[in-house]
Protein backbone atom coordinates (compact mmCIF):
# COMPACT_ATOMS: atom_id res chain seq x y z
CA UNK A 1 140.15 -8.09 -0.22
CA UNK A 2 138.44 -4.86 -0.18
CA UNK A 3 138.35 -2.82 -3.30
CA UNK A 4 140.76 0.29 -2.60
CA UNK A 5 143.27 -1.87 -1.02
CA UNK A 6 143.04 -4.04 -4.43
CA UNK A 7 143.16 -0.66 -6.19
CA UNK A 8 145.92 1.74 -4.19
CA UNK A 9 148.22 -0.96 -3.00
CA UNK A 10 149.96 -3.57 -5.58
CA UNK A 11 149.28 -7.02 -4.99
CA UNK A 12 154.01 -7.60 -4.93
CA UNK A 13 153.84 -4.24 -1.44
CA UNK A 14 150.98 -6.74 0.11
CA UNK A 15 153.06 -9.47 -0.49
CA UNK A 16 155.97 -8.20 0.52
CA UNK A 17 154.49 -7.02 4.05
CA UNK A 18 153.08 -10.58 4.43
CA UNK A 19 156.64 -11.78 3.50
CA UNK A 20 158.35 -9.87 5.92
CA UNK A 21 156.10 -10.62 8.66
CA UNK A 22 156.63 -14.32 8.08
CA UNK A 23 160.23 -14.03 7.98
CA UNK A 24 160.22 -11.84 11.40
CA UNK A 25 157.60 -14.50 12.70
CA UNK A 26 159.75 -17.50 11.73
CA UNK A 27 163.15 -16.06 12.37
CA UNK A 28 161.87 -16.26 16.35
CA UNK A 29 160.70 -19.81 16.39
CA UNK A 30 164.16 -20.69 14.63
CA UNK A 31 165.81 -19.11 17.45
CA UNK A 32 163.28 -20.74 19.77
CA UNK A 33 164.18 -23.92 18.55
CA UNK A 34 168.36 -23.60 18.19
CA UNK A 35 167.54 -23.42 22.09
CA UNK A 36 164.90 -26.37 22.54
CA UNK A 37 165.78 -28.77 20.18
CA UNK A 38 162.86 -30.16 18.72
CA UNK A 39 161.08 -30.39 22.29
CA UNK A 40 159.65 -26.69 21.02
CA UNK A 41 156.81 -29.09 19.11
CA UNK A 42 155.65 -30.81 22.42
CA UNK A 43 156.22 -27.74 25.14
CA UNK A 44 154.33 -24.50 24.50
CA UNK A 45 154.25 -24.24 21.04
CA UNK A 46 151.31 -22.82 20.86
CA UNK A 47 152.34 -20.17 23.98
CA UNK A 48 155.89 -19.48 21.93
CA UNK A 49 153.73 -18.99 18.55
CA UNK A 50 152.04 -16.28 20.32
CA UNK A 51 154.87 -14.35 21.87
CA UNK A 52 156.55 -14.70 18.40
CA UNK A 53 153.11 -13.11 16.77
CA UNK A 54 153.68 -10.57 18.99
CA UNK A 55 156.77 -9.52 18.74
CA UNK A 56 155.85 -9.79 14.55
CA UNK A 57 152.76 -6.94 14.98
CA UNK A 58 155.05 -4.66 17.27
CA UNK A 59 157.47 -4.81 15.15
CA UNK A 60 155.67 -4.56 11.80
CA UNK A 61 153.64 -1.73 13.14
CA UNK A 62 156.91 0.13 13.96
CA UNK A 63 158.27 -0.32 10.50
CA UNK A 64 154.92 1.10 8.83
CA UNK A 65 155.23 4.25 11.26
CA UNK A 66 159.08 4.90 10.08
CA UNK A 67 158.19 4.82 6.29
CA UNK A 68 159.70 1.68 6.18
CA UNK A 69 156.58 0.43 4.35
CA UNK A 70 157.10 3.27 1.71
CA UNK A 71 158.38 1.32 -1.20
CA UNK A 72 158.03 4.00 -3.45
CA UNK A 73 161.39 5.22 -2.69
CA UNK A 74 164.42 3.11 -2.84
CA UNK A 75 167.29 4.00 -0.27
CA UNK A 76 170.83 2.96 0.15
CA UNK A 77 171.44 -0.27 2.23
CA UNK A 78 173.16 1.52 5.13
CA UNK A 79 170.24 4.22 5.44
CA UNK A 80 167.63 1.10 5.54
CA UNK A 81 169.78 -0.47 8.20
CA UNK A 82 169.83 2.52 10.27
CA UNK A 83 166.18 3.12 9.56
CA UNK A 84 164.98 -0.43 10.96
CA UNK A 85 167.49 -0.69 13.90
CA UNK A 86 165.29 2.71 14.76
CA UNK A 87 161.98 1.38 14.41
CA UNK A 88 163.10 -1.86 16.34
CA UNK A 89 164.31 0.57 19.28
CA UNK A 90 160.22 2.35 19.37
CA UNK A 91 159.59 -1.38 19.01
CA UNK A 92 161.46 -2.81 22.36
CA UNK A 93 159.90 0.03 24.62
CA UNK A 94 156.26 -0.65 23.30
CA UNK A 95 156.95 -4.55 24.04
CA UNK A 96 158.18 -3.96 27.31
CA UNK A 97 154.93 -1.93 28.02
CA UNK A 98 153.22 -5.03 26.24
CA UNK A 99 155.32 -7.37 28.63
CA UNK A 100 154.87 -5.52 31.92
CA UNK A 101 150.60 -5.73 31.16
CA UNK A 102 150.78 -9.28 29.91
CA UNK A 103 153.88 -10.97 31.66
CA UNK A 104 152.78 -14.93 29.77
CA UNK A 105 153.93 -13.17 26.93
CA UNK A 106 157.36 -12.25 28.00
CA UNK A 107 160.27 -14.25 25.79
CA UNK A 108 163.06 -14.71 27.62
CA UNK A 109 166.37 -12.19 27.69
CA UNK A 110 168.76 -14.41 25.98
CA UNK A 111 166.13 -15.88 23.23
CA UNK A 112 164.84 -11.86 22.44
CA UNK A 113 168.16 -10.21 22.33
CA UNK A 114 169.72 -13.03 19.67
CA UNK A 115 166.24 -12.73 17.44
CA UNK A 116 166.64 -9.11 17.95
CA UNK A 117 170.33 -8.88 15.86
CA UNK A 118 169.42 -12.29 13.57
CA UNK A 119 165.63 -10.27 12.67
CA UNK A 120 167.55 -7.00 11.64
CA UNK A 121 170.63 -8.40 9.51
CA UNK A 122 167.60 -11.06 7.63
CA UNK A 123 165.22 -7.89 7.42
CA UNK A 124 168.15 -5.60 5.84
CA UNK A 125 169.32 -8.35 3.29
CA UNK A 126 165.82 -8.72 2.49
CA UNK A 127 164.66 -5.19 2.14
CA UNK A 128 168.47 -4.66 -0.03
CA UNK A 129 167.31 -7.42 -2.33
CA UNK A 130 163.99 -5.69 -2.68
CA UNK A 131 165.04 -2.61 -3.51
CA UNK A 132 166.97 -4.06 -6.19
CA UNK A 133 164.25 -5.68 -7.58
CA UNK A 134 162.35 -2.57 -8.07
CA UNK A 135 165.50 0.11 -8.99
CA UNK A 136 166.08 -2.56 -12.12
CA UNK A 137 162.45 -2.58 -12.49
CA UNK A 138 162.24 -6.64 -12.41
CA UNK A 139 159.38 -8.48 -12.72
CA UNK A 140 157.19 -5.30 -13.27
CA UNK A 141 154.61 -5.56 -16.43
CA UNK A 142 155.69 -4.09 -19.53
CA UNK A 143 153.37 -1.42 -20.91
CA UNK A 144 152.11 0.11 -24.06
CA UNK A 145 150.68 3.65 -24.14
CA UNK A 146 148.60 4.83 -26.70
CA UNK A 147 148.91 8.48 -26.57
CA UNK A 148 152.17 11.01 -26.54
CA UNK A 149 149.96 13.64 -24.91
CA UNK A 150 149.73 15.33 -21.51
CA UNK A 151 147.32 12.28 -19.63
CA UNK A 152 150.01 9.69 -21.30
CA UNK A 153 153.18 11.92 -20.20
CA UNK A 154 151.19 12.13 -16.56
CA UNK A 155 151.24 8.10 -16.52
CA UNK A 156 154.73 8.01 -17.51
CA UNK A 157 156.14 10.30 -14.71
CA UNK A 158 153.72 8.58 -11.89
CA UNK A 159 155.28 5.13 -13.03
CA UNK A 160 158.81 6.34 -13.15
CA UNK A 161 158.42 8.02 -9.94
CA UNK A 162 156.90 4.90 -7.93
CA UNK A 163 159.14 2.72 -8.66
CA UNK A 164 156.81 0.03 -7.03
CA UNK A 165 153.74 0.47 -9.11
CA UNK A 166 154.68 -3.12 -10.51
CA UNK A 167 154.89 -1.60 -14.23
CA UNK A 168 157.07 -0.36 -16.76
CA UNK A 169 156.82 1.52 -19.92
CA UNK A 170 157.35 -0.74 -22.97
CA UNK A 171 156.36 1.98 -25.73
CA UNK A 172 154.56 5.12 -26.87
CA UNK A 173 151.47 4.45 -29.83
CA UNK A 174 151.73 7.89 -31.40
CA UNK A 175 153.26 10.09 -34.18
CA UNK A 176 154.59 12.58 -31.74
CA UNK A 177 157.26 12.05 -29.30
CA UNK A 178 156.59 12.41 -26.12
CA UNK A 179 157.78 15.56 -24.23
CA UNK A 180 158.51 13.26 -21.33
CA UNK A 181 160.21 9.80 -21.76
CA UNK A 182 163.07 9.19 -19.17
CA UNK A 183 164.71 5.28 -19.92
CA UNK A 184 163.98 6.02 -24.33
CA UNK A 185 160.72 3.85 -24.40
CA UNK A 186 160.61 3.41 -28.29
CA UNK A 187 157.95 5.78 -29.98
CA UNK A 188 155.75 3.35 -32.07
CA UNK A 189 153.57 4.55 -35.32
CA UNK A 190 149.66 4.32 -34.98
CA UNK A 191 149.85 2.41 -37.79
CA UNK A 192 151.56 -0.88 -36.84
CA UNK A 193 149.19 -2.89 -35.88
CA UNK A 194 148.62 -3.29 -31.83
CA UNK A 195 149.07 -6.89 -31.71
CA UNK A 196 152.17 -7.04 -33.69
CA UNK A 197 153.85 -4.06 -31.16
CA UNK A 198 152.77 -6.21 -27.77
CA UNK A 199 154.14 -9.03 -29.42
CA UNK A 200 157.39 -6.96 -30.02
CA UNK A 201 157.70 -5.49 -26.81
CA UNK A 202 156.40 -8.34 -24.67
CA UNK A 203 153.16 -6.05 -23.57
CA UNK A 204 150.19 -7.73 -21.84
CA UNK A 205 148.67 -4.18 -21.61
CA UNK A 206 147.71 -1.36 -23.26
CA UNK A 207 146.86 1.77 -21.84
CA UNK A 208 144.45 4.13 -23.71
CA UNK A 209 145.98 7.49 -22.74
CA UNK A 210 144.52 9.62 -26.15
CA UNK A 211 143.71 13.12 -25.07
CA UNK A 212 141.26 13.10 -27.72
CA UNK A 213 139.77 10.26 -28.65
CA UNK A 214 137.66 11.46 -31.61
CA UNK A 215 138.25 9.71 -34.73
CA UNK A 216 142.03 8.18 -33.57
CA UNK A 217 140.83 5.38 -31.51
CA UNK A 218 141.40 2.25 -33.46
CA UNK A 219 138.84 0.50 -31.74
CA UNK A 220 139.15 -2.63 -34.16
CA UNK A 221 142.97 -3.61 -33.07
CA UNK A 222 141.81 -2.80 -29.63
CA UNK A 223 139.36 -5.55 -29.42
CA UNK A 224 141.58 -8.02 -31.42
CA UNK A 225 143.94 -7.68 -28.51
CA UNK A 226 141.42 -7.80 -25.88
CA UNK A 227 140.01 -11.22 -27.82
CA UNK A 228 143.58 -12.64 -27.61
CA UNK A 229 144.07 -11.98 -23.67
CA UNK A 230 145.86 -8.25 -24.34
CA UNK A 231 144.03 -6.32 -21.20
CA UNK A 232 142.82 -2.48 -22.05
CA UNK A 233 142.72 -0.37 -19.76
CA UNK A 234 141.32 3.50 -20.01
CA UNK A 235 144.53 5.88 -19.00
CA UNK A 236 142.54 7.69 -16.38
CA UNK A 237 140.98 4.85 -15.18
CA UNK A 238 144.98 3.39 -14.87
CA UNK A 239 145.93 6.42 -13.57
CA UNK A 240 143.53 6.36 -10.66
CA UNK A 241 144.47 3.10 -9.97
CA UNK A 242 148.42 3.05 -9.68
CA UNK A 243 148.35 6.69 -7.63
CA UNK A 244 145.02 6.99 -5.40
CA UNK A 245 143.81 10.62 -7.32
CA UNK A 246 141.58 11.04 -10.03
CA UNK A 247 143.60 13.31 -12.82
CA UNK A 248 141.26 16.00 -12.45
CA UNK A 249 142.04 18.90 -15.35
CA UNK A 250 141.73 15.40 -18.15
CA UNK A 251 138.37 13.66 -17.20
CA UNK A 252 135.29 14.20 -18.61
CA UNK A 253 131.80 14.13 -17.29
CA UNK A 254 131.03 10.95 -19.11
CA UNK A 255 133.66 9.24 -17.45
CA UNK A 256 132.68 10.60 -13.65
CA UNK A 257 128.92 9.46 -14.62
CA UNK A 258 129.63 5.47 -15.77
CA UNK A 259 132.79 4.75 -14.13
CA UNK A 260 132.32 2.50 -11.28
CA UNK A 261 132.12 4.78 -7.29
CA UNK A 262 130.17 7.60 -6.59
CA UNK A 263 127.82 5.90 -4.57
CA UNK A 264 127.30 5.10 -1.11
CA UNK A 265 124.21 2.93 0.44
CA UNK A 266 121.82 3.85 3.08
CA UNK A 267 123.68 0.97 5.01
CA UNK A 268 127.27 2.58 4.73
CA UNK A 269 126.12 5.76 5.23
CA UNK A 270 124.43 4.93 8.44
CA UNK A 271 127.43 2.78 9.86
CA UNK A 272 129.25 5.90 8.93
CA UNK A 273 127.44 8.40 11.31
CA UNK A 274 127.41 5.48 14.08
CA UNK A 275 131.00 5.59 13.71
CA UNK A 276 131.91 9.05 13.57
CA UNK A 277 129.59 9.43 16.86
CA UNK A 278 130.86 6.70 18.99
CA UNK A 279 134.70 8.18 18.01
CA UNK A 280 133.69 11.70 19.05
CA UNK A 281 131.95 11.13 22.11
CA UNK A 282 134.90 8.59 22.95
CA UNK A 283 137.51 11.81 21.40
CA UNK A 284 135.84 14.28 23.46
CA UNK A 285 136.19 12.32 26.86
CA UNK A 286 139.49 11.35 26.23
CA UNK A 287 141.11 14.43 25.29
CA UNK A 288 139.24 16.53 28.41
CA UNK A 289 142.64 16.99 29.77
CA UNK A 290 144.26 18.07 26.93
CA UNK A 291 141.36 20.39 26.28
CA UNK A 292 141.70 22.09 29.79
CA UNK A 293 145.56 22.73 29.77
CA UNK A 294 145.28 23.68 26.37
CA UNK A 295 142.12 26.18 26.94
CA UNK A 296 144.27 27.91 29.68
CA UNK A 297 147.78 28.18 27.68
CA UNK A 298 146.01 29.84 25.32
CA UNK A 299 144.02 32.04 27.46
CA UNK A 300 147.27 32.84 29.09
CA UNK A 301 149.48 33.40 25.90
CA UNK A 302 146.99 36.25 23.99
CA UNK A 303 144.19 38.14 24.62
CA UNK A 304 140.91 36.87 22.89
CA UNK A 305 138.46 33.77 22.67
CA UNK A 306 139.66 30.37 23.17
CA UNK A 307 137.89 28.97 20.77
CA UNK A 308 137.53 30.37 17.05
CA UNK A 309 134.37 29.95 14.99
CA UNK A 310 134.87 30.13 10.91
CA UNK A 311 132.12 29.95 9.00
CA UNK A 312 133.09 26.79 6.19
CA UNK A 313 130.84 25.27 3.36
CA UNK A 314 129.74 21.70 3.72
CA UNK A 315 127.60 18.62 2.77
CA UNK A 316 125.11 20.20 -0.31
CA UNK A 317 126.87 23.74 0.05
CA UNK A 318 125.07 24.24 3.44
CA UNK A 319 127.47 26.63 5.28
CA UNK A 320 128.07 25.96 9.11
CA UNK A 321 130.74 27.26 11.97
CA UNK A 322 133.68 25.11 12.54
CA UNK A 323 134.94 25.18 15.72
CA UNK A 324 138.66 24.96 17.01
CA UNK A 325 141.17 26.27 19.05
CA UNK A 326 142.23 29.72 18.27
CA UNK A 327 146.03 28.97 17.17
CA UNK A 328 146.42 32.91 15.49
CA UNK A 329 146.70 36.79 17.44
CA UNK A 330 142.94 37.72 18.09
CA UNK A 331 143.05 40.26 15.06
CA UNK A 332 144.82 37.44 12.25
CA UNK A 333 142.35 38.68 9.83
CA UNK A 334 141.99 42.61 9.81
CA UNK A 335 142.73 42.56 6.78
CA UNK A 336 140.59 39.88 5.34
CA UNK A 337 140.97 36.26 5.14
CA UNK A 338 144.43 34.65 3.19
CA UNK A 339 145.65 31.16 2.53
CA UNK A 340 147.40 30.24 5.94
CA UNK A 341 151.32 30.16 4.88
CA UNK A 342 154.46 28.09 5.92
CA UNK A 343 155.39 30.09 9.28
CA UNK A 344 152.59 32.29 9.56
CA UNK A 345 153.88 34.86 11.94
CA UNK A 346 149.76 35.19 13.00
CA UNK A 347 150.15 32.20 14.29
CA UNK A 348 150.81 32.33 18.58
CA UNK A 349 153.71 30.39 20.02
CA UNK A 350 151.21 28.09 21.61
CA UNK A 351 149.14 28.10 18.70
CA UNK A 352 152.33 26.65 16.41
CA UNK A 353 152.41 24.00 19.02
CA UNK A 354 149.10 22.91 19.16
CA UNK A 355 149.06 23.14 15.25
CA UNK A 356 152.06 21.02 14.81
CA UNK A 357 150.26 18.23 16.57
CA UNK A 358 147.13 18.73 15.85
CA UNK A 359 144.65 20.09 19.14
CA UNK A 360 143.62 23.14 17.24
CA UNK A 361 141.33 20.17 15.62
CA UNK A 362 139.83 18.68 18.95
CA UNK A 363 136.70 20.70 19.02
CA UNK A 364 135.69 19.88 15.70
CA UNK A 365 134.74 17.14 17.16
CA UNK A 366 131.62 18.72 18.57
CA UNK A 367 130.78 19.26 14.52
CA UNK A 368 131.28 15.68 13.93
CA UNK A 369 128.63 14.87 17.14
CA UNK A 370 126.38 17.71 15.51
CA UNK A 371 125.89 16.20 12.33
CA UNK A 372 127.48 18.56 10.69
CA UNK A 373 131.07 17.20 10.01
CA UNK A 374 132.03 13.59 9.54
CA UNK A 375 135.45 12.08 10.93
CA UNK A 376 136.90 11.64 7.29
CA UNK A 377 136.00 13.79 4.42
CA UNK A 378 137.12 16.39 2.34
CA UNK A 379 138.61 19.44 4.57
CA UNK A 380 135.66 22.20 4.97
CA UNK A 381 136.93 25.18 2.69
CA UNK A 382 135.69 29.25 3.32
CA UNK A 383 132.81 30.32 1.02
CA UNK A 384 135.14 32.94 -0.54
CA UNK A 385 137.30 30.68 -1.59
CA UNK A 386 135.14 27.73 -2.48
CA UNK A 387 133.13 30.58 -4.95
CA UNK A 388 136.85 31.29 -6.56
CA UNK A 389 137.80 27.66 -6.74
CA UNK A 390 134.34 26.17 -8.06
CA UNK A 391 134.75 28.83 -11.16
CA UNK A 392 138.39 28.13 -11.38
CA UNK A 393 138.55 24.44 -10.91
CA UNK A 394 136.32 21.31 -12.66
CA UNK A 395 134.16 19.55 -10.56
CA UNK A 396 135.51 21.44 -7.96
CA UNK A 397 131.61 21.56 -6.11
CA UNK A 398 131.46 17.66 -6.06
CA UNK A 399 133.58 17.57 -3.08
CA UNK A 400 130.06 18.91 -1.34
CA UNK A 401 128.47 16.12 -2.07
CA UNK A 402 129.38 14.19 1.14
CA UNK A 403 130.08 15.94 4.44
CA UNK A 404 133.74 17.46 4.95
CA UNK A 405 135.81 15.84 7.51
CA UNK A 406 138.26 16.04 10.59
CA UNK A 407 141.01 14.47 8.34
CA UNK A 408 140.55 13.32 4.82
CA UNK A 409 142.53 11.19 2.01
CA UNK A 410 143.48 14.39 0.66
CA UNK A 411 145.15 15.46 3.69
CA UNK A 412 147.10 12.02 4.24
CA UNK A 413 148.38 11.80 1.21
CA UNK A 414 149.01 15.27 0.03
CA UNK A 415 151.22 17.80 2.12
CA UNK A 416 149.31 20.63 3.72
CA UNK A 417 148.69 23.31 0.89
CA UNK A 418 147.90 26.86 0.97
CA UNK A 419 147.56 28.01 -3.07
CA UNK A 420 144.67 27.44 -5.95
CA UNK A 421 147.44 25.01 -7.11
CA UNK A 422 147.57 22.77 -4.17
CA UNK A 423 143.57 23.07 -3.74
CA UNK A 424 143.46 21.43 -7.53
CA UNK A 425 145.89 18.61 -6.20
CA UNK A 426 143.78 18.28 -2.98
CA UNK A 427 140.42 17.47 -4.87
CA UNK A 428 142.56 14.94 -7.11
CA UNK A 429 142.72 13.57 -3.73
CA UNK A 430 139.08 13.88 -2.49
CA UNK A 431 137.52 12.89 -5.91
CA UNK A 432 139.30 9.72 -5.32
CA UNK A 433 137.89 9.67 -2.08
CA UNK A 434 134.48 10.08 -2.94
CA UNK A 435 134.62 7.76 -5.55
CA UNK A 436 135.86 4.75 -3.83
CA UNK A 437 134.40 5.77 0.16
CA UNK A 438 133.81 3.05 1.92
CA UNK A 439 134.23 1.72 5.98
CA UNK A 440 137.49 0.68 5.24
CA UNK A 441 139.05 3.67 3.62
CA UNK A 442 137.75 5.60 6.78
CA UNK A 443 139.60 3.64 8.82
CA UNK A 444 142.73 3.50 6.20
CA UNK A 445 142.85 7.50 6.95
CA UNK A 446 142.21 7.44 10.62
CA UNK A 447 145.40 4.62 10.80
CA UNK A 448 147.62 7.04 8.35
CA UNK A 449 146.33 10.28 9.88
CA UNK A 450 147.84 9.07 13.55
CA UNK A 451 151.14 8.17 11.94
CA UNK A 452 151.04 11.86 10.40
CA UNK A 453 149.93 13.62 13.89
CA UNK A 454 152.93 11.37 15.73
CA UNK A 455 155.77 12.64 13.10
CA UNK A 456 154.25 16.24 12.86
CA UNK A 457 153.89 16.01 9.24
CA UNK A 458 151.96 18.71 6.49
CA UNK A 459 151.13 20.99 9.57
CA UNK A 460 151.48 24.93 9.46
């Protein structure tokens, strides 16, 4: 299993997809063989396997792009009924596309239909009984922080607000409360010994969440624990792991220099640039169309260019012009240049359109062929506001370090953003990114970034 899918996604949400793909798998072949008898074992078995795999990818593919994969969140059993009775519906018209293409894969009317109602009353009790699991928090690893502070308050609040992170907070190690403890986690002196308090508090794990470390580290108990099978983990470290960011205004150089990341082989990086110019060339055919009509509305609309060049900072600080569809009035920036804001009234009527689903971004892929841009990456930021941000933010010039990109973990994960306060949350985002890049997470954005240009979601 690769790495970021060991670190971003807990083991219970992969098990729970695979579980609910086996029970939408098996719940056909038990409705296969009400019908057959046991004669489904010696006729087509393997053909009604298929058709049942199938009907298990459509399905679970339409459940990911409905949020329905989104465990974070809890929701009331009617709303989840409602929500996967939806999904099922984009489901049926993609099958019968599937089925008109590939008719050997058709299942017949009365065998469908019956799966159909038995898959969506199994998938509702299932996803009901879930839920419950994680609102009581059963199941989920109890917790010791050591630290009251801001980086063990941030822990706190992430694990209270994912409800499917898989832990829970057993205690605070301090002599200060904590200014943020929701369910009254008990506040536990330095002094008791570490082993005694996981014994207390049934903790496997302790998380070292000390803002500052100097001279209150009791590094003795610590490896007594570890020696006895208590694992230690560093808070940001934890914190990384359980929210896919790196907690940006707490880490220290040290830690960015021998924590594992931050480094990318000739290999990757060359299977990198073979991808992003296979899926540009490929982009740029395909989207001709769209690129004509769109060149024309636009041409139609306002006076002015079609396309609009922006001079944007990029791999090593090098500075290049991004190219894209000009989506504001001709004269958007008489005034200077602004963070773009939440209906923008520079922005054209066909240029909100275009925006909303993203073809402003289609020529960027011409940056991508170029060399200049990759496909993923942190978004290319304006010298005048990369100069504020590097002097206002830490580490804010590392996200330089690799080339900026079409779409980016950042921009997947974090709504669209238009403030030095969002731009701070964004490079929590691409420090991650950069940390942990890899083929895989490339293709982890890509996947999310078309379920976020399909819904319309973070655009301005």
């Amino acid at each position: 299993m690769p790495t970021i899918l060991k670190k971003y996604y807990p083991v219970r949400n992969i098990l729970f997809f695979l579980g609910e793909g086996l029970l939408i798998f098996l719940t056909i072949m038990l409705v296969y063989l009400a019908f057959s008898g046991w004669a489904i074992f010696c006729i087509d078995f393997f053909a009604d396997a298929v058709r049942a795999g199938v009907v298990t990818v459509i399905f679970q593919l339409t459940l990911y792009f409905f949020d329905l994969y989104d465990l974070s969140r809890t929701s009331i059993p009617s709303e989840t009924a409602i929500r996967i009775v939806q999904s099922f519906g984009v489901g049926c018209v993609l099958l019968a596309f599937v089925y008109y293409s590939f008719p050997p894969l058709v299942i017949s009317t009365k065998i469908f239909w019956i799966g159909y109602l038995v898959i969506c009353l199994v998938l509702t009790g299932w996803r009901v009984l879930y839920y419950s699991v994680l609102e009581k928090r059963l199941f989920s690893q109890p917790i010791l922080l050591l630290g009251t502070g801001k980086i063990a308050v941030e822990i706190a609040q992430e694990i209270e607000e994912k409800q499917d992170s898989g832990y829970k907070v057993a205690g605070f190690i301090g002599d200060n409360p904590p200014v943020y403890n929701p369910h009254n986690a008990p506040l536990i002196e330095q002094k008791t010994p570490l082993k005694t308090s996981c014994d207390l508090y049934h903790a496997e794990r302790i998380v070292v969440a000390l803002d500052d470390r100097r001279g209150t580290m009791p590094i003795h108990d610590l490896l007594t624990c570890k020696i006895r099978g208590v694992e230690i983990d560093d808070g940001i470290t934890f914190y990384e792991a359980i929210t896919g960011k790196i907690l940006v205004a707490n880490v220290n150089p040290a830690w960015l220099i021998f924590s594992e990341g931050f480094r990318s082989s000739r290999l990757s990086y060359s299977i990198k640039r073979i991808m992003d110019m296979a899926l540009s060339s490929f982009g740029l055919l395909v989207s001709l169309p769209v690129t004509v009509i769109t060149a024309v509305l636009i041409k139609i609309e306002s006076p002015g260019p079609v396309f609009y060049t922006q001079e944007r900072v990029g791999e090593r600080g090098e500075t290049f012009k991004v190219i894209k569809f000009r989506s504001m009035r001709d004269d958007a920036e008489k005034d200077g240049a602004v963070w773009a804001m939440k209906n923008d009234t520079r922005v054209t009527r066909i240029g909100r359109i275009i925006r909303k689903i993203r073809i402003d971004e289609i020529p960027q892929m011409w940056n991508v062929l170029k060399g200049e841009m990759s496909f993923v990456g942190p978004r290319p930021e304006r010298p005048m506001f990369v100069e504020k941000l590097t002097t206002s933010i830490p580490y804010y010039s590392l996200r330089h370090s690799v080339k900026p990109g079409i779409t980016g973990w950042a921009q997947v994960c974090y709504p669209y953003g238009a403030s030095e306060e969002d731009a701070l949350r964004k490079l929590e985002y691409d420090l991650y990114y950069i940390k942990n890049q890899s083929i895989f997470i490339d293709l982890l954005v890509i996947f999310r970034t078309i379920k976020t240009v399909l819904f319309q979601k973070g655009s301005r």
